[in-house]
N, C-alpha and C. Protein backbone atom coordinates (compact mmCIF):
# COMPACT_ATOMS: atom_id res chain seq x y z
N UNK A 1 1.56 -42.78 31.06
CA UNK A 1 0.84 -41.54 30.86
C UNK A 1 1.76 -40.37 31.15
N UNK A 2 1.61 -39.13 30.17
CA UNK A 2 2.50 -38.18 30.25
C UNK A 2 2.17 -37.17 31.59
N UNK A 3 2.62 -36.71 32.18
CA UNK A 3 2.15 -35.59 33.07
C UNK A 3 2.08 -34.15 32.21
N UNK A 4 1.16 -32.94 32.56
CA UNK A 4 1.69 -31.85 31.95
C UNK A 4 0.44 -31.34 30.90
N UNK A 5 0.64 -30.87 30.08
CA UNK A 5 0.08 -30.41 29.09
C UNK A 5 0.10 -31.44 28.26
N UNK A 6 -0.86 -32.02 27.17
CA UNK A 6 -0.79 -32.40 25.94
C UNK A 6 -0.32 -31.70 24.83
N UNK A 7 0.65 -32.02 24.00
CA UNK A 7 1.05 -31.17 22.94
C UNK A 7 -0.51 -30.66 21.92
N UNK A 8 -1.37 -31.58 22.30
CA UNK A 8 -2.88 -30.53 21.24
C UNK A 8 -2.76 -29.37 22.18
N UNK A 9 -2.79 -29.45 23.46
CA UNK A 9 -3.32 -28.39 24.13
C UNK A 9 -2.31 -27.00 24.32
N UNK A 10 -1.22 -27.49 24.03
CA UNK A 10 -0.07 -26.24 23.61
C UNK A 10 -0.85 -25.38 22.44
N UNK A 11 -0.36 -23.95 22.70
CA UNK A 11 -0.62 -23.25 21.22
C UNK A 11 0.24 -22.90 20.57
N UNK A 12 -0.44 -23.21 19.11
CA UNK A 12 0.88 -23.48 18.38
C UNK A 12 1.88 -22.41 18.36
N UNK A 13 3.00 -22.44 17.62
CA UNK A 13 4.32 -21.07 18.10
C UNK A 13 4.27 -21.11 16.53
N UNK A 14 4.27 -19.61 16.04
CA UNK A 14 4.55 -18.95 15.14
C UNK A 14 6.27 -19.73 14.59
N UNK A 15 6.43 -20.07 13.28
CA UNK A 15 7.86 -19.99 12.90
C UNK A 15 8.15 -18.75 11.74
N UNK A 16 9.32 -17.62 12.12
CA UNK A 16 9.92 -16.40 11.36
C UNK A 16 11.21 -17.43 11.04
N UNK A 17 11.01 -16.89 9.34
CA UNK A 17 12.73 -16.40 9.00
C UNK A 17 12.72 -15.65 8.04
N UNK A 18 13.72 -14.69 7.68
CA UNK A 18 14.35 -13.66 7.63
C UNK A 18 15.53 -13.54 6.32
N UNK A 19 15.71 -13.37 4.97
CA UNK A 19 16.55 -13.75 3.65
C UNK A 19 16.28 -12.13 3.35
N UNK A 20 17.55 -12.01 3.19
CA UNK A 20 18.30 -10.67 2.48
C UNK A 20 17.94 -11.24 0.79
N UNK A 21 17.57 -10.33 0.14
CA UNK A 21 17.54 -10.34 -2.14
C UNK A 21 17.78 -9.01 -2.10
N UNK A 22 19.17 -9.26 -3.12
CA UNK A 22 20.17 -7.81 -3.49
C UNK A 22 19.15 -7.38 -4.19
N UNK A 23 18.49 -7.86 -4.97
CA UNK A 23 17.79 -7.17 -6.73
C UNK A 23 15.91 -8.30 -6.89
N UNK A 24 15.90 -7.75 -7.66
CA UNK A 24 14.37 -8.47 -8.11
C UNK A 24 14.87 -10.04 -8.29
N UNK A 25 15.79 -10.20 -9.02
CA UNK A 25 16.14 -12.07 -9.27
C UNK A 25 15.72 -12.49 -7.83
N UNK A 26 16.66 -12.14 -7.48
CA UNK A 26 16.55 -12.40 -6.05
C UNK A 26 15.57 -12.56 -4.99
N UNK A 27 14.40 -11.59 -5.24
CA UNK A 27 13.35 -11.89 -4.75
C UNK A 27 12.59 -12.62 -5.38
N UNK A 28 12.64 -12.93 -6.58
CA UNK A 28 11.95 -14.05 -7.20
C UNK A 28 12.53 -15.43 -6.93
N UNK A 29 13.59 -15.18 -6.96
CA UNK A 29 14.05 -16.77 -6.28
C UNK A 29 13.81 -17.37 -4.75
N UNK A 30 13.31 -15.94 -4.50
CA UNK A 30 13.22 -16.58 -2.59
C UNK A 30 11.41 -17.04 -2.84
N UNK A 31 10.80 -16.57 -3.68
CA UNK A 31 8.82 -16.79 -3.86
C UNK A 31 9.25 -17.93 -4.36
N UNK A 32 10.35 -18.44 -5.25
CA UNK A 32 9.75 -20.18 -6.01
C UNK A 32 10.59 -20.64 -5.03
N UNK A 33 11.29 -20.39 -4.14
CA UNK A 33 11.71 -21.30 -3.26
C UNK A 33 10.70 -21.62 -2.54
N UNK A 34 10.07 -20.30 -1.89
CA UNK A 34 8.90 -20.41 -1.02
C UNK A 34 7.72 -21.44 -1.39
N UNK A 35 7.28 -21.14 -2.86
CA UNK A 35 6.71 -22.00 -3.37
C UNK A 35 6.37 -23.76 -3.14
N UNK A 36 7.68 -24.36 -2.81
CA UNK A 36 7.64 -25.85 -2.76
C UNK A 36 6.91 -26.02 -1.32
N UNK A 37 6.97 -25.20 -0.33
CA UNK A 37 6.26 -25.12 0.87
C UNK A 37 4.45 -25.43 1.15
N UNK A 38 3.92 -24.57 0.23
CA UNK A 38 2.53 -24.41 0.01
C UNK A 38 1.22 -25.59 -0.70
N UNK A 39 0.69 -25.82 -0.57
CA UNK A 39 -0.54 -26.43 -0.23
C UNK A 39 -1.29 -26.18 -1.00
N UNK A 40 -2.41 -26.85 -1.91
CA UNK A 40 -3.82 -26.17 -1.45
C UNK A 40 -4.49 -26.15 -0.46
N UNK A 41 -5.02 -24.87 -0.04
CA UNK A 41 -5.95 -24.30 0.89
C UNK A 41 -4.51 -23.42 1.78
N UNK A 42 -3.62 -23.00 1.52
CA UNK A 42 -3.01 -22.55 2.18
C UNK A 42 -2.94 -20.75 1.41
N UNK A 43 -2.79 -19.55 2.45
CA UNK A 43 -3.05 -18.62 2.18
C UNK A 43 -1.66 -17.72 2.65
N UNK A 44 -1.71 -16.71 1.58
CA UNK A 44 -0.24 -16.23 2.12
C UNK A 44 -0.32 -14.68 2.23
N UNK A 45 -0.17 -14.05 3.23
CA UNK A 45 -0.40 -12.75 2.92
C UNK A 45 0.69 -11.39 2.92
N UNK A 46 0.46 -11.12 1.87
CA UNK A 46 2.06 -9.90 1.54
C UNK A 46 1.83 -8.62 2.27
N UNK A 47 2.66 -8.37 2.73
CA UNK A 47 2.63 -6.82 3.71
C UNK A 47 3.83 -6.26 3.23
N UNK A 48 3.84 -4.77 3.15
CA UNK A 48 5.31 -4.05 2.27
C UNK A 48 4.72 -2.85 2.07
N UNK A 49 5.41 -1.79 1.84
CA UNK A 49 5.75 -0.51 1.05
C UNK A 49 5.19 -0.68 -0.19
N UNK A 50 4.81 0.03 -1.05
CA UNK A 50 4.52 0.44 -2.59
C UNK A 50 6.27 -0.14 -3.21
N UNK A 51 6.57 -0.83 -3.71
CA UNK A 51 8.17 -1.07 -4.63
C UNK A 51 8.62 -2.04 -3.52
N UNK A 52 8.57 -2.47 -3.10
CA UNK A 52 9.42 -3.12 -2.11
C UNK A 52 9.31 -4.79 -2.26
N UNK A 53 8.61 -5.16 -3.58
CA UNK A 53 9.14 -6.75 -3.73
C UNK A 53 7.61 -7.57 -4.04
N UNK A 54 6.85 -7.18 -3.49
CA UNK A 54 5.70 -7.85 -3.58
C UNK A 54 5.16 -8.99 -4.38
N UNK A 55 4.93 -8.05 -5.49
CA UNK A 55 4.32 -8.85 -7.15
C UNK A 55 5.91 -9.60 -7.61
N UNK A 56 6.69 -8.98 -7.29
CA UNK A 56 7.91 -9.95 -7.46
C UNK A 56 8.16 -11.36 -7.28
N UNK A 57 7.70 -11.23 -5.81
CA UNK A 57 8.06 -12.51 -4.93
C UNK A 57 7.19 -13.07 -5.45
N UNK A 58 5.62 -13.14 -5.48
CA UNK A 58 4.28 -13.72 -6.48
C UNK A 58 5.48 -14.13 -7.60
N UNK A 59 5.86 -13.58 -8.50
CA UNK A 59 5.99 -14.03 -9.82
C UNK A 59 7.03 -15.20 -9.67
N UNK A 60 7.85 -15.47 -8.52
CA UNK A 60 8.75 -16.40 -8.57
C UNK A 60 7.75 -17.97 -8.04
N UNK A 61 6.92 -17.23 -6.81
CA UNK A 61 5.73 -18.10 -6.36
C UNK A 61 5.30 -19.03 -7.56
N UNK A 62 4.89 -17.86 -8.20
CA UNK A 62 4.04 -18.87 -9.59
C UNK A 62 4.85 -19.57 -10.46
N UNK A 63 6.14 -18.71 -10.35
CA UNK A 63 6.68 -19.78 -11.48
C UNK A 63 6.66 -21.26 -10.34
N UNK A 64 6.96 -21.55 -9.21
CA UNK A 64 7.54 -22.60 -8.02
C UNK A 64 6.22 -23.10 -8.72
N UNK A 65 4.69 -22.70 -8.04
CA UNK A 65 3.71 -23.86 -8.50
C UNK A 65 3.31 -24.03 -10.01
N UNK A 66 4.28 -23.52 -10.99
CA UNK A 66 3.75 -23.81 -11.89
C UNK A 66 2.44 -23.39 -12.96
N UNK A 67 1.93 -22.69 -12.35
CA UNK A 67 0.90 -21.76 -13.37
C UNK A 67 0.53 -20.54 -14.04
N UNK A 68 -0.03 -20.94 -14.35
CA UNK A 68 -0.09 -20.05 -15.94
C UNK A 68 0.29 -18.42 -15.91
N UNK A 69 0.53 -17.62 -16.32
CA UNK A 69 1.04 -16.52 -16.31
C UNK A 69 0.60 -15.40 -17.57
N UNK A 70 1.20 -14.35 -17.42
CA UNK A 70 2.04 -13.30 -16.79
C UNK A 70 1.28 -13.00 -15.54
N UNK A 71 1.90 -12.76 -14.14
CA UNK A 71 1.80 -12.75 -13.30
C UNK A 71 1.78 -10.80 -13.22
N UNK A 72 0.62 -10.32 -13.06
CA UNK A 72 1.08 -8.90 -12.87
C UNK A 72 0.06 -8.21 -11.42
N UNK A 73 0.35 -7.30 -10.96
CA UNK A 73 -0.46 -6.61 -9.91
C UNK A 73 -2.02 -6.94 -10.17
N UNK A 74 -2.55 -7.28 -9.66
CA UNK A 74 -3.93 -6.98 -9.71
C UNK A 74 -4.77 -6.12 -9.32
N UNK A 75 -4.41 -4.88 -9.19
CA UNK A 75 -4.44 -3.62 -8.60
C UNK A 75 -5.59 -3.37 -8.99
N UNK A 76 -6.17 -3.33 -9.95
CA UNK A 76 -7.69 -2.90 -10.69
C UNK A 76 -8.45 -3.74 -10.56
N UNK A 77 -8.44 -5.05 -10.86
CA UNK A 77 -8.98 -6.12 -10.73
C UNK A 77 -9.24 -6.84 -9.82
N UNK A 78 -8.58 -6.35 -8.71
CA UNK A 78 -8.89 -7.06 -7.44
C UNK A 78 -7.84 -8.51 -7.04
N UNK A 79 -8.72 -9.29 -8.09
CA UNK A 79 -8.36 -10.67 -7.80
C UNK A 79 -8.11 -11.25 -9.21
N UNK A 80 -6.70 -12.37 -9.49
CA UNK A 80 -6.76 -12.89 -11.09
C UNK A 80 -6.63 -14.27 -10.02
N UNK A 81 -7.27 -15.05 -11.05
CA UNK A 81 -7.12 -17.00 -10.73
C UNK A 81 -5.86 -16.91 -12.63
N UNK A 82 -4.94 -17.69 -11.60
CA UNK A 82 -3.62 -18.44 -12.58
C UNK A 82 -3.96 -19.91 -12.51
N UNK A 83 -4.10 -20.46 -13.21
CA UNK A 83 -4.51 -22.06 -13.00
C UNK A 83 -3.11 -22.89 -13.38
N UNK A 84 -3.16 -24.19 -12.57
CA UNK A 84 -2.03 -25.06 -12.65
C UNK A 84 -1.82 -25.56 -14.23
N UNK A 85 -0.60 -25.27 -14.58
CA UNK A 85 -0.16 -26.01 -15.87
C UNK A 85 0.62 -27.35 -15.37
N UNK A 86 0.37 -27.90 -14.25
CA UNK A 86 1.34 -28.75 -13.81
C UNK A 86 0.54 -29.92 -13.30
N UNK A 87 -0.91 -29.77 -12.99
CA UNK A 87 -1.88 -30.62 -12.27
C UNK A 87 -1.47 -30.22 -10.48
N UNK A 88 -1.12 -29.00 -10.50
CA UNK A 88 -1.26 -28.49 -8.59
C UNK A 88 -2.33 -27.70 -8.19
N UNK A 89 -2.09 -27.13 -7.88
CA UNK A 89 -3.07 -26.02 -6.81
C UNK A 89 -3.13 -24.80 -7.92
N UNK A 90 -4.37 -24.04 -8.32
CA UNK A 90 -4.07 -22.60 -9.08
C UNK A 90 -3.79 -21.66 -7.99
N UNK A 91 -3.37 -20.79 -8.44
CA UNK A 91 -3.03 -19.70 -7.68
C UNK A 91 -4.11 -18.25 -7.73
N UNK A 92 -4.70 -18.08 -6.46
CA UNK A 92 -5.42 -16.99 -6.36
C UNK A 92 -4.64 -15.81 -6.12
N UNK A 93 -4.60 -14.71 -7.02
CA UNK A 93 -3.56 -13.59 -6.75
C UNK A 93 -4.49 -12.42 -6.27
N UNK A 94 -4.12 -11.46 -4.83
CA UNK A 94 -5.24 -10.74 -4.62
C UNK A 94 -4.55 -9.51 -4.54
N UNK A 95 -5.23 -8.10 -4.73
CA UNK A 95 -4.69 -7.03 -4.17
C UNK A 95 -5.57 -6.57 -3.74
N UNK A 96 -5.32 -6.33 -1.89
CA UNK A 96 -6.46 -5.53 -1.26
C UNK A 96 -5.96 -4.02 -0.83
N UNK A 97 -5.39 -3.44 -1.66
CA UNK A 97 -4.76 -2.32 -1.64
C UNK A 97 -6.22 -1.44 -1.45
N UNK A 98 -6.97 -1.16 -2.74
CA UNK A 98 -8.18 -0.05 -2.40
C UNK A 98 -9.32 -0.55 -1.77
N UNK A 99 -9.09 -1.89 -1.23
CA UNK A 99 -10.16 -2.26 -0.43
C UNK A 99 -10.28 -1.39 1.17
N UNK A 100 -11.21 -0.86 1.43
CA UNK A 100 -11.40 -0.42 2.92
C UNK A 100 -11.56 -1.22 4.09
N UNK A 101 -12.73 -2.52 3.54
CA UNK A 101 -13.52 -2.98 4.51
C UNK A 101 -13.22 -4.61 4.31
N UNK A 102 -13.69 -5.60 5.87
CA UNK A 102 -13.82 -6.63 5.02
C UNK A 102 -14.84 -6.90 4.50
N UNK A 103 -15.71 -6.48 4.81
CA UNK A 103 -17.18 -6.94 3.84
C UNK A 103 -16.35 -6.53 2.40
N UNK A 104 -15.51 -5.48 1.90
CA UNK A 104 -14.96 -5.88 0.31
C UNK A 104 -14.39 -6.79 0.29
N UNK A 105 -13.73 -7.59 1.32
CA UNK A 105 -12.53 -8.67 0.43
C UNK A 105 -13.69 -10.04 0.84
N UNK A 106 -14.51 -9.72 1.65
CA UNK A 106 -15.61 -10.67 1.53
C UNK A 106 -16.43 -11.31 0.17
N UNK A 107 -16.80 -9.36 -0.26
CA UNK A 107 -17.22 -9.71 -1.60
C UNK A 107 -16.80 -10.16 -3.30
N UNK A 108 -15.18 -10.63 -2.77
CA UNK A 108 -14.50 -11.17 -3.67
C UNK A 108 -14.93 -12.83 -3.57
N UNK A 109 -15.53 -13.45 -2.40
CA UNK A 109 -16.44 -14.66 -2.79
C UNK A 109 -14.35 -15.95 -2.12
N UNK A 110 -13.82 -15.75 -1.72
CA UNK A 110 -12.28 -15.99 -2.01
C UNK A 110 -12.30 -17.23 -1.41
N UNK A 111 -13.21 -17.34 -1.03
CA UNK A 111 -13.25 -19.18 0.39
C UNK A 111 -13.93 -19.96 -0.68
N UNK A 112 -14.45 -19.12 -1.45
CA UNK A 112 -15.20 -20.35 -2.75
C UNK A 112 -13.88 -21.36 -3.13
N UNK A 113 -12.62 -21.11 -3.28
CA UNK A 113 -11.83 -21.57 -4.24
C UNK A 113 -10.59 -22.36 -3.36
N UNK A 114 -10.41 -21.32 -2.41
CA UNK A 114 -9.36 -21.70 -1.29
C UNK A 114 -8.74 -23.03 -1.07
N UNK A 115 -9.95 -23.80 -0.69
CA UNK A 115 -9.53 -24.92 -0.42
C UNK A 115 -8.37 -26.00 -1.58
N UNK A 116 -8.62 -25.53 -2.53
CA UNK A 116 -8.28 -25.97 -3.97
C UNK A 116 -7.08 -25.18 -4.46
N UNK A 117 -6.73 -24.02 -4.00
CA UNK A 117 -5.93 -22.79 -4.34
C UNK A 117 -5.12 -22.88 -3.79
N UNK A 118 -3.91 -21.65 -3.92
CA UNK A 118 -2.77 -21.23 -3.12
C UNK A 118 -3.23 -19.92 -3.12
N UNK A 119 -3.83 -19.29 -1.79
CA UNK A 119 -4.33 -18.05 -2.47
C UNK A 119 -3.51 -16.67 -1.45
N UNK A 120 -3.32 -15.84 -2.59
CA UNK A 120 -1.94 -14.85 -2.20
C UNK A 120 -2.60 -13.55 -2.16
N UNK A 121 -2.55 -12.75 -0.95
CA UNK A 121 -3.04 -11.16 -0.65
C UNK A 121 -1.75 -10.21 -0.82
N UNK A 122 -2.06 -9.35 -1.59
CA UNK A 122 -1.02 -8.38 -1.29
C UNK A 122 -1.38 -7.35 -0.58
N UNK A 123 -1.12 -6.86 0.38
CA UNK A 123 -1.59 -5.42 0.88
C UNK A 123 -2.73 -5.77 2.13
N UNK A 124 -2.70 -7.66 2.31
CA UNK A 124 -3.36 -7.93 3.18
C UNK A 124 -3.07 -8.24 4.40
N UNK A 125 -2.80 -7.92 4.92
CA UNK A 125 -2.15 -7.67 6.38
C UNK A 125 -3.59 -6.65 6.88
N UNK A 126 -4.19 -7.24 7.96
CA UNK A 126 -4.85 -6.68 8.62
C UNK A 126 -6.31 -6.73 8.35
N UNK A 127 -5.95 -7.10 7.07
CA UNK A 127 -7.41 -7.46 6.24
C UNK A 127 -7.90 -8.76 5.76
N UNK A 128 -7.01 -9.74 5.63
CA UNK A 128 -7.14 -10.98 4.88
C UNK A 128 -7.17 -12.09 5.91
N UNK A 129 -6.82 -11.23 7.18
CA UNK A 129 -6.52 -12.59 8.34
C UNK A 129 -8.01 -13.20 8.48
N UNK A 130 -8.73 -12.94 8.58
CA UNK A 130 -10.42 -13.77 8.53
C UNK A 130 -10.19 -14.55 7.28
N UNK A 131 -9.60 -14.74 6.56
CA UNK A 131 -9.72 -15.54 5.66
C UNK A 131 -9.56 -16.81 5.96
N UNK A 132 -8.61 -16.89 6.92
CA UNK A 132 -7.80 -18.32 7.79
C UNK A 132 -8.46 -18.84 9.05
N UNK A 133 -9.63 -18.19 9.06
CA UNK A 133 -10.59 -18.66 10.22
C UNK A 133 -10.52 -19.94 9.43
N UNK A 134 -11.06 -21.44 11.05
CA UNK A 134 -10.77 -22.23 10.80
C UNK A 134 -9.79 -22.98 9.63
N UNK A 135 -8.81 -22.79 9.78
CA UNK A 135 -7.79 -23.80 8.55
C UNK A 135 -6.75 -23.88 9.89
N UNK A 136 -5.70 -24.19 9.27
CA UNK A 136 -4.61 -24.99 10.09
C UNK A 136 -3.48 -23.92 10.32
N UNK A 137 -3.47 -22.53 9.49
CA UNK A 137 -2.96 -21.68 9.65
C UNK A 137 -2.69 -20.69 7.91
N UNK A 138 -1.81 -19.86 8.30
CA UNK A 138 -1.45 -18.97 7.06
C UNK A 138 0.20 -18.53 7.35
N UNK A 139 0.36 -17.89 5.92
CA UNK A 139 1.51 -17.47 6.63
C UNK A 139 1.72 -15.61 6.06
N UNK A 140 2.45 -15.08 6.66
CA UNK A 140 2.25 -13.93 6.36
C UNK A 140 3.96 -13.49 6.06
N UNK A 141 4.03 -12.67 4.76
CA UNK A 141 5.17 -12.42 4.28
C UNK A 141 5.59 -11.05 4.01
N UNK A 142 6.63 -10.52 4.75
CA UNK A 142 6.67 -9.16 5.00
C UNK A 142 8.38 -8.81 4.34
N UNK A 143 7.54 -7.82 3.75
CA UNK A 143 8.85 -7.19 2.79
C UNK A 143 9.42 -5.35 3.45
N UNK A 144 10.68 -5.68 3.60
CA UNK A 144 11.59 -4.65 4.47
C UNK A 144 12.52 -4.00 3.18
N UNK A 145 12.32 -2.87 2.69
CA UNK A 145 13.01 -1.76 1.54
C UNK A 145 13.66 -0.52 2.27
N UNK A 146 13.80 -0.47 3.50
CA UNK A 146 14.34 0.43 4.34
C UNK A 146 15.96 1.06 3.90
N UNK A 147 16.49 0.33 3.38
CA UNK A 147 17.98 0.22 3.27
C UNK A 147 18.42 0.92 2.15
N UNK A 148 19.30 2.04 2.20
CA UNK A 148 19.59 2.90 0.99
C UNK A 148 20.12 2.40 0.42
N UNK A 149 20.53 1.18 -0.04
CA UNK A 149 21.59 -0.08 -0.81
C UNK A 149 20.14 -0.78 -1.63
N UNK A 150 18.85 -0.62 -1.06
CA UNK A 150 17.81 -0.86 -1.92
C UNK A 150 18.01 -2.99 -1.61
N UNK A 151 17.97 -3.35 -0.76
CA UNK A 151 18.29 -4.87 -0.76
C UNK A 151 16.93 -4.60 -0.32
N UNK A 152 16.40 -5.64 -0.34
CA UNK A 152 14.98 -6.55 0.77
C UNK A 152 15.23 -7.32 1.86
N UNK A 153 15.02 -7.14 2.81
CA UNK A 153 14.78 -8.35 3.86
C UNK A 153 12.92 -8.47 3.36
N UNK A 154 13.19 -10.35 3.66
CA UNK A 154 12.10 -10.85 3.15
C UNK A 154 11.73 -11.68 4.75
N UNK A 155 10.43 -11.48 5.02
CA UNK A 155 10.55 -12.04 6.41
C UNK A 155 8.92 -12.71 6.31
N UNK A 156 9.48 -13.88 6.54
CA UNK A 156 8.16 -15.22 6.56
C UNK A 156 7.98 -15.85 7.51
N UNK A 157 6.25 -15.60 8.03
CA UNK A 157 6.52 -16.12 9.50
C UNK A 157 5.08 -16.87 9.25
N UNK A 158 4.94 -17.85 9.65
CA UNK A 158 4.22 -19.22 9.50
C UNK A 158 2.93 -18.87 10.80
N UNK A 159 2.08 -18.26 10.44
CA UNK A 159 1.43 -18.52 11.98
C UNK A 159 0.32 -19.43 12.03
């Protein structure tokens, strides 16, 4: 018998890392890298500046799982479903940019699909985290445009 804590009873530790993309390729290649990572029922949420990579990183995402496309902002629309051309997970694409409240990103209905989905917030940081009540976690992906050289730090932290 172990002495100590049980590793269930530890809480779990966040994992960050941190990838410099000179240009848009670049950030699209770090989303379909990201891509092979993800799940259905797993939720990812984009935090950033207005230009700073966002719908980018999505478009490399989607190309990684494979579905259907053109991948564009969903800024008006709220929410687009991309469905698997591959037999994986579709991809829920969200923008909670003019959302205020969560009762709005509530009333996008978004746990209907989740479990089955890869489902992606942009602008959700602060807003989308109730989404991950009970699941096993999310991860949240934060885009850094600070730099007058215009590079991205892309920073993904698993919580």
């Amino acid at each position: 018998m172990l002495d100590g804590p049980s590793a269930a009873s530890e809480p779990k530790r966040s994992q960050t890392t941190t990838t410099r993309a000179e240009d848009a390729a670049a950030t699209r290649a770090v989303g379909l890298h990201f891509a092979a990572r993800l799940r259905p029922g797993d939720l990812v949420i984009l935090s950033g500046e207005l230009g700073a990579g966002k719908t980018t990183f999505t478009q490399g995402l989607a190309e990684g799982l494979g579905v259907r496309g053109p991948i564009t902002s969903p800024t008006f629309v709220l929410a687009r479903v991309h469905p698997s051309l591959t037999g994986g997970p579709a991809l829920v694409h969200v923008d909670a940019y003019r959302l205020v409240s969560l009762a709005e990103l509530d009333d996008l209905d978004l746990d209907a699909s989740m479990d089955e989905s890869v489902t992606v917030v942009e602008w959700g940081e602060g807003k989308a985290e109730a989404l991950a009540e009970g699941r096993e976690g999310h991860y949240v992906v934060r885009f850094d445009r600070s730099r007058a050289d215009d590079v991205r730090e892309i920073t993904v932290e698993q919580v």
